[in-house]
Protein backbone atom coordinates (compact mmCIF):
# COMPACT_ATOMS: atom_id res chain seq x y z
CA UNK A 1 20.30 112.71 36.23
CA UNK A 2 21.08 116.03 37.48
CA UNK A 3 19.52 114.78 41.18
CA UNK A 4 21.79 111.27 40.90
CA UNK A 5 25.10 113.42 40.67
CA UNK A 6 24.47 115.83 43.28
CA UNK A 7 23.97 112.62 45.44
CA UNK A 8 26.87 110.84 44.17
CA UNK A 9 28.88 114.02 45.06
CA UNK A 10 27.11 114.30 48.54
CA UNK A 11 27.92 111.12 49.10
CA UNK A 12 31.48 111.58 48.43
CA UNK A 13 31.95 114.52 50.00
CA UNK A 14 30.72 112.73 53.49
CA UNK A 15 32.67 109.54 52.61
CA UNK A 16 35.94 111.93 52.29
CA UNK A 17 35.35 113.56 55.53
CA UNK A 18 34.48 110.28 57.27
CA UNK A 19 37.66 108.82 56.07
CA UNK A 20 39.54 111.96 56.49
CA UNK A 21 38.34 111.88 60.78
CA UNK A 22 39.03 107.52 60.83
CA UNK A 23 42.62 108.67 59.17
CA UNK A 24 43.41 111.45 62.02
CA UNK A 25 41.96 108.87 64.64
CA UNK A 26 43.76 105.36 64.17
CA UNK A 27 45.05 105.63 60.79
CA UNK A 28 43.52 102.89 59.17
CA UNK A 29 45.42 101.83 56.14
CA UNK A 30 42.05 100.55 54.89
CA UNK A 31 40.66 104.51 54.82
CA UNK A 32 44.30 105.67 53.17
CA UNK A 33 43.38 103.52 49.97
CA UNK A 34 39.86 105.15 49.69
CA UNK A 35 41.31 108.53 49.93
CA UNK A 36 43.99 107.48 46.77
CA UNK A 37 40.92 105.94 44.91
CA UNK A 38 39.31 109.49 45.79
CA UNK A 39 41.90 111.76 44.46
CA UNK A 40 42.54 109.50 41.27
CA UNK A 41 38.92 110.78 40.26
CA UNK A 42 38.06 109.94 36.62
CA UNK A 43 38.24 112.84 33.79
CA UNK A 44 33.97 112.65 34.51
CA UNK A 45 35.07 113.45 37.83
CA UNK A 46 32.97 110.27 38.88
CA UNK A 47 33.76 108.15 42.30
CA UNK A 48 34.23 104.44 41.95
CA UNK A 49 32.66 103.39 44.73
CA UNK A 50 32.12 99.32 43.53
CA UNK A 51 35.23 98.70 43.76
CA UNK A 52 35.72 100.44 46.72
CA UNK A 53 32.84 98.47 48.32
CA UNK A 54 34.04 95.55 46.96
CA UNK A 55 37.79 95.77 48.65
CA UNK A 56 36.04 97.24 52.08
CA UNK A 57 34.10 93.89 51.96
CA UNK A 58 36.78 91.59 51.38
CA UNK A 59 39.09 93.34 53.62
CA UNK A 60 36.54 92.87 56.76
CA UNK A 61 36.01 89.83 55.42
CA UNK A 62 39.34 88.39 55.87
CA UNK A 63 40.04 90.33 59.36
CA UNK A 64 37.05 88.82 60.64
CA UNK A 65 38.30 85.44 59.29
CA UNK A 66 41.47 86.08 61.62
CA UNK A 67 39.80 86.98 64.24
CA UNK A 68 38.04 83.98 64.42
CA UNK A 69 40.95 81.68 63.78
CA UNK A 70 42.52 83.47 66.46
CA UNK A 71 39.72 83.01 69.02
CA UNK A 72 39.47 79.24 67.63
CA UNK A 73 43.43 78.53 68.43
CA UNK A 74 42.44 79.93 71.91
CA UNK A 75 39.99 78.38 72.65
CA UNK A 76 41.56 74.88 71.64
CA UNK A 77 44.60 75.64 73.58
CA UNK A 78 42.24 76.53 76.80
CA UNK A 79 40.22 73.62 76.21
CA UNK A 80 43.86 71.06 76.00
CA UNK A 81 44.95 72.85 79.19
CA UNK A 82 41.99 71.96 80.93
CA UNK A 83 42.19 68.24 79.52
CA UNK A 84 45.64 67.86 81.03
CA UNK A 85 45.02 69.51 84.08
CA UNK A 86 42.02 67.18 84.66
CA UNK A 87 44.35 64.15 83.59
CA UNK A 88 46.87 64.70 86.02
CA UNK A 89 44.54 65.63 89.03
CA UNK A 90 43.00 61.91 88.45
CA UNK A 91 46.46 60.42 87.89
CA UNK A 92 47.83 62.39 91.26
CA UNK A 93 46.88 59.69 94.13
CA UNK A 94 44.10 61.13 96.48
CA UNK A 95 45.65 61.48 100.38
CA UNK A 96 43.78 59.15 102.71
CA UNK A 97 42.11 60.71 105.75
CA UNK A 98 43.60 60.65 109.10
CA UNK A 99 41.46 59.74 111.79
CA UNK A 100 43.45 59.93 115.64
CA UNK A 101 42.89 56.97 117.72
CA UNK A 102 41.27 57.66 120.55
CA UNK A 103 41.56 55.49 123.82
CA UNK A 104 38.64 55.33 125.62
CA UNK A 105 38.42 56.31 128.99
CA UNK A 106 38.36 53.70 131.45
CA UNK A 107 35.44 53.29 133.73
CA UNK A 108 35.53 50.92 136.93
CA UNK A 109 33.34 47.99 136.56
CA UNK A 110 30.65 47.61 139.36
CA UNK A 111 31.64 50.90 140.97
CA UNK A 112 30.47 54.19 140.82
CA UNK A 113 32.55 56.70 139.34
CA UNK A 114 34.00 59.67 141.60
CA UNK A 115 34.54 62.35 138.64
CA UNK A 116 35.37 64.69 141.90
CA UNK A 117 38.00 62.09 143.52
CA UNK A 118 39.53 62.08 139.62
CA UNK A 119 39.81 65.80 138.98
CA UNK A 120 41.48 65.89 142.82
CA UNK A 121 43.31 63.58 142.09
CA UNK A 122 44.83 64.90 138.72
CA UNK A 123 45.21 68.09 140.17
CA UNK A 124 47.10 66.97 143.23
CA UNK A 125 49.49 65.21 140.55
CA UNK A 126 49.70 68.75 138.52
CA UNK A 127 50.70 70.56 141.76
CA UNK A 128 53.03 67.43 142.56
CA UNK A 129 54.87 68.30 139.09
CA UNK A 130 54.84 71.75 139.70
CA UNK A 131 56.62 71.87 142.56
CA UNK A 132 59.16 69.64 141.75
CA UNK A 133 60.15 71.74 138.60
CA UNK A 134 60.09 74.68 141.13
CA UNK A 135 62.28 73.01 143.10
CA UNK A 136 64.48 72.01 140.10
CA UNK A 137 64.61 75.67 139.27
CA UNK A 138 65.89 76.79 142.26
CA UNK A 139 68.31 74.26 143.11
CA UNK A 140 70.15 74.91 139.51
CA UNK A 141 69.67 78.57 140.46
CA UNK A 142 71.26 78.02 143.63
CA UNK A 143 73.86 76.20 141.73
CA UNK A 144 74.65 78.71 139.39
CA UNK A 145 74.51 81.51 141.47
CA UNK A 146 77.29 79.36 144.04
CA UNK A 147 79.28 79.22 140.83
CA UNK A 148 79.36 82.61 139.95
CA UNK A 149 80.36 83.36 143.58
CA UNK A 150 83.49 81.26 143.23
CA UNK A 151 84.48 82.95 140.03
CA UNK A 152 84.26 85.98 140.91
CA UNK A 153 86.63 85.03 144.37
CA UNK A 154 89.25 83.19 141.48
CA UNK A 155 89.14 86.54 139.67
CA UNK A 156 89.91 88.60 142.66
CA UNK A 157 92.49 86.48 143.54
CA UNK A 158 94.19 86.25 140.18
CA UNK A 159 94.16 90.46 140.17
CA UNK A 160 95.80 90.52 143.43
CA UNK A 161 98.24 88.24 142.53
CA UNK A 162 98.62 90.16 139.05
CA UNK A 163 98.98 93.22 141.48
CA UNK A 164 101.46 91.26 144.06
CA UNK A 165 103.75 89.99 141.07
CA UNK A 166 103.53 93.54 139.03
CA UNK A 167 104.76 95.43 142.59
CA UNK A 168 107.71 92.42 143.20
CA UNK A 169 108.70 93.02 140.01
CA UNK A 170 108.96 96.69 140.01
CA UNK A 171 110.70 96.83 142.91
CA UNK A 172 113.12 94.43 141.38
CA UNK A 173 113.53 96.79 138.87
CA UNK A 174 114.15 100.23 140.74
CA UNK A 175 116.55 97.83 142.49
CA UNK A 176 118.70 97.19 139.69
CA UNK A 177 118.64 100.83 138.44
CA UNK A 178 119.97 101.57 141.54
CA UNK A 179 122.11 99.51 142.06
CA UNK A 180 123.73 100.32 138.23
CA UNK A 181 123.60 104.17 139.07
CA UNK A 182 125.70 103.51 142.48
CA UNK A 183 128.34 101.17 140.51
CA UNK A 184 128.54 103.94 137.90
CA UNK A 185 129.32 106.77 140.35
CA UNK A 186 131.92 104.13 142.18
CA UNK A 187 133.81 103.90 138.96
CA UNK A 188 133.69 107.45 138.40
CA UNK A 189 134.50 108.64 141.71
CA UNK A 190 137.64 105.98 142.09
CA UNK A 191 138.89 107.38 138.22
CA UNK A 192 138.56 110.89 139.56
CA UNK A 193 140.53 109.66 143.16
CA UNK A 194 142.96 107.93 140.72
CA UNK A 195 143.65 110.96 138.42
CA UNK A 196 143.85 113.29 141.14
CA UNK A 197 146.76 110.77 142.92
CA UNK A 198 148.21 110.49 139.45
CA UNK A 199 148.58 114.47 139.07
CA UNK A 200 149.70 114.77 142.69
CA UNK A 201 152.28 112.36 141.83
CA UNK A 202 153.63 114.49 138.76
CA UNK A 203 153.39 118.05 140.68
CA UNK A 204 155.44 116.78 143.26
CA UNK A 205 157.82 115.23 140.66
CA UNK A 206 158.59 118.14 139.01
CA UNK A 207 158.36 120.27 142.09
CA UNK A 208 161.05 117.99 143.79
CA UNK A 209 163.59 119.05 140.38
CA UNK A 210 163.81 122.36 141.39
CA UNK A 211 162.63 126.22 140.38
CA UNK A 212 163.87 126.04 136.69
CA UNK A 213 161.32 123.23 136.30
CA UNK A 214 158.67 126.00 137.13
CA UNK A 215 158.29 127.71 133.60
CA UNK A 216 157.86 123.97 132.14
CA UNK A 217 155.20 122.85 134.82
CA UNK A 218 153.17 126.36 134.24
CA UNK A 219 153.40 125.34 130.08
CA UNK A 220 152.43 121.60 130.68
CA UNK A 221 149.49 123.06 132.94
CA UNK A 222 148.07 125.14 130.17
CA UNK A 223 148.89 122.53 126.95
CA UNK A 224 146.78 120.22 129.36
CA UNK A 225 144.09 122.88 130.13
CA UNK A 226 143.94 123.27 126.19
CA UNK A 227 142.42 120.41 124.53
CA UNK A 228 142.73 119.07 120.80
CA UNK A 229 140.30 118.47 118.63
CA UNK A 230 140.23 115.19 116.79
CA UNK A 231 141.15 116.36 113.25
CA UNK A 232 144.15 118.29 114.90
CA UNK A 233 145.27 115.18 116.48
CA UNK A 234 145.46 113.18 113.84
CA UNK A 235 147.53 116.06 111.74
CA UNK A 236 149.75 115.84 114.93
CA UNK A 237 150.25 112.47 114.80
CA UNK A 238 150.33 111.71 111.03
CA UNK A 239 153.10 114.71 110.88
CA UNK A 240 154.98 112.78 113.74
CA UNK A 241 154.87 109.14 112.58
CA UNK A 242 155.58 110.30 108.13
CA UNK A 243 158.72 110.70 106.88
CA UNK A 244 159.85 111.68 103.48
CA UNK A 245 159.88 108.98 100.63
CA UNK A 246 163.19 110.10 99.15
CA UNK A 247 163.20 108.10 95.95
CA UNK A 248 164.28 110.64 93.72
CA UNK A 249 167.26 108.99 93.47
CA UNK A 250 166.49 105.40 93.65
CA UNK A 251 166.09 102.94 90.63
CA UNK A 252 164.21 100.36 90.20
CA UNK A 253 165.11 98.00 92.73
CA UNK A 254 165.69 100.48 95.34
CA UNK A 255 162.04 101.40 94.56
CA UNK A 256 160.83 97.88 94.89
CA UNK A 257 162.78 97.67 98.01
CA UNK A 258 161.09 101.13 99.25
CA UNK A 259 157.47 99.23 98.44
CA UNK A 260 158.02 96.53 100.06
CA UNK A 261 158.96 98.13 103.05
CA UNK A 262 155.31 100.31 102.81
CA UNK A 263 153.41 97.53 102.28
CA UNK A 264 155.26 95.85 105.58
CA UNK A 265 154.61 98.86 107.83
CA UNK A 266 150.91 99.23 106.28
CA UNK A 267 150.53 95.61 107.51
CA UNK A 268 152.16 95.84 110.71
CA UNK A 269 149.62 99.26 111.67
CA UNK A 270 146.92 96.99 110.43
CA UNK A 271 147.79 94.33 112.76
CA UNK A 272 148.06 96.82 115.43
CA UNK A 273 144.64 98.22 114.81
CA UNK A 274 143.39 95.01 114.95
CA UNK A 275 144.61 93.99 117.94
CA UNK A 276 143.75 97.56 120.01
CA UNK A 277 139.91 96.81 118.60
CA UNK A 278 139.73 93.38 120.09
CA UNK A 279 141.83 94.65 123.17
CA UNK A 280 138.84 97.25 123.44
CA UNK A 281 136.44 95.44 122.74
CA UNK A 282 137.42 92.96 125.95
CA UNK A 283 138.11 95.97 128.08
CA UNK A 284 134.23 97.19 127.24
CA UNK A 285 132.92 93.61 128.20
CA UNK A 286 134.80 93.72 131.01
CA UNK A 287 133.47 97.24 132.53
CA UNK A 288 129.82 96.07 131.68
């Protein structure tokens, strides 16, 4: 007795460390419910290992029942692929085999055949085609190259003309500029020639009224040496042309009266304006 449970514990003691090294390796679940069993010993401290056996048998039994379904379901579906496959191969219609017709050569009756003469012969009629595509060649080289020629000549032409009509046109131009310049210094030179005669005029005006004049001509010389600027001549003129309202004084219809009279001169200087900007504006045409 004592022998039989030193080998049941022997045994155990390998079957833990063989399940303990499957457990590390793949981690089989199978190995994880033997090591439960294991440590859920008995109070004898005895190892079930029937029931142990028992489960490890009908667990291998029903993977290797699996496995061979699974191999069976393959090897059905490999063996119905192979049926169709077969199926349609015979079903798909079989190309018929192409054989080129051939003409025979012809051979002169009652003569004997010159195989020399023929190969001359075809040769002669190679060369023959040869040199006609040569010549074909060349004379569309020949073509194209006389082609080329003339269009390079129209493009030299055209950029001499270009040139010709660029330099007319130019010169056209520096005509006109000159032309504008000398008009421009004609007008200025006859407004200069006509100022000149115009101060002449007044000189020998005023010299012709005697010495008292001469105090007045020296003043107008230096009031015209002394020119205004635009702000100061319209505070010269605006001081010149207003006048004072005076309608302290007036009631009410004299100060209708006295608007009325505004609004009359504001339309009269309006009409005036008017009529100097169009008057200009003719004047500038004119010059141009």
């Amino acid at each position: 007795m004592k022998d039989e449970a030193q080998g049941e514990k022997s045994l155990s003691g390998r079957l833990m460390t063989a399940i303990k090294q499957c457990m590390m390796v793949i981690n089989c679940s199978y190995c994880s419910k033997i090591l439960k069993l294991q440590l859920g010993k008995t109070s004898k401290g005895s190892f079930i290992m029937s029931d142990v056996e028992e489960e490890y048998e009908e667990q291998a039994e029903e993977e290797e029942e699996a496995v061979a379904e699974d191999a069976g379901a393959e090897e059905q579906e490999y063996t119905d692929y192979q049926e169709e496959t077969q199926e349609e191969e015979e079903e798909r219609p079989r190309p018929k085999p192409m054989v080129p017709q051939l003409a025979p050569p012809k051979i002169p009756e009652g003569e004997r055949v010159d195989f020399d003469d023929i190969h001359r012969k075809r040769m002669e009629k190679d060369f023959l085609e040869l040199q006609t595509l040569i010549d074909v060649h060349f004379e569309q080289r020949k073509k194209e190259e006389e082609e080329l020629i003339g269009l390079k000549e129209r493009i030299e032409r055209r950029r001499a003309e270009r040139a010709e009509q660029q330099r007319v046109r130019a010169e056209k131009e520096r005509d006109r500029q000159t032309r504008i310049a000398e008009e421009r210094q004609r007008k200025e030179d006859e407004e200069a020639k006509k100022r000149a005669e115009d101060e002449a005029k007044k000189k020998k005006v005023l010299s012709n009224m005697g010495a008292n004049f001469g105090g007045f001509l020296a003043k107008a010389e230096q009031k015209r040496g002394k020119r205004l600027t635009g702000r100061e001549i319209k505070r010269k003129t605006l001081s010149e042309r207003r006048s004072p309202l005076g309608i302290e004084n007036l009631r009410e219809d004299g100060l209708r009266q006295r608007a009325q009279e505004m609004w009359n001169w504001i339309y009269q200087l309006e009409s005036e304006k008017f009529d100097l900007l169009d008057q200009m504006k003719r004047q500038k045409y004119e010059v141009w």
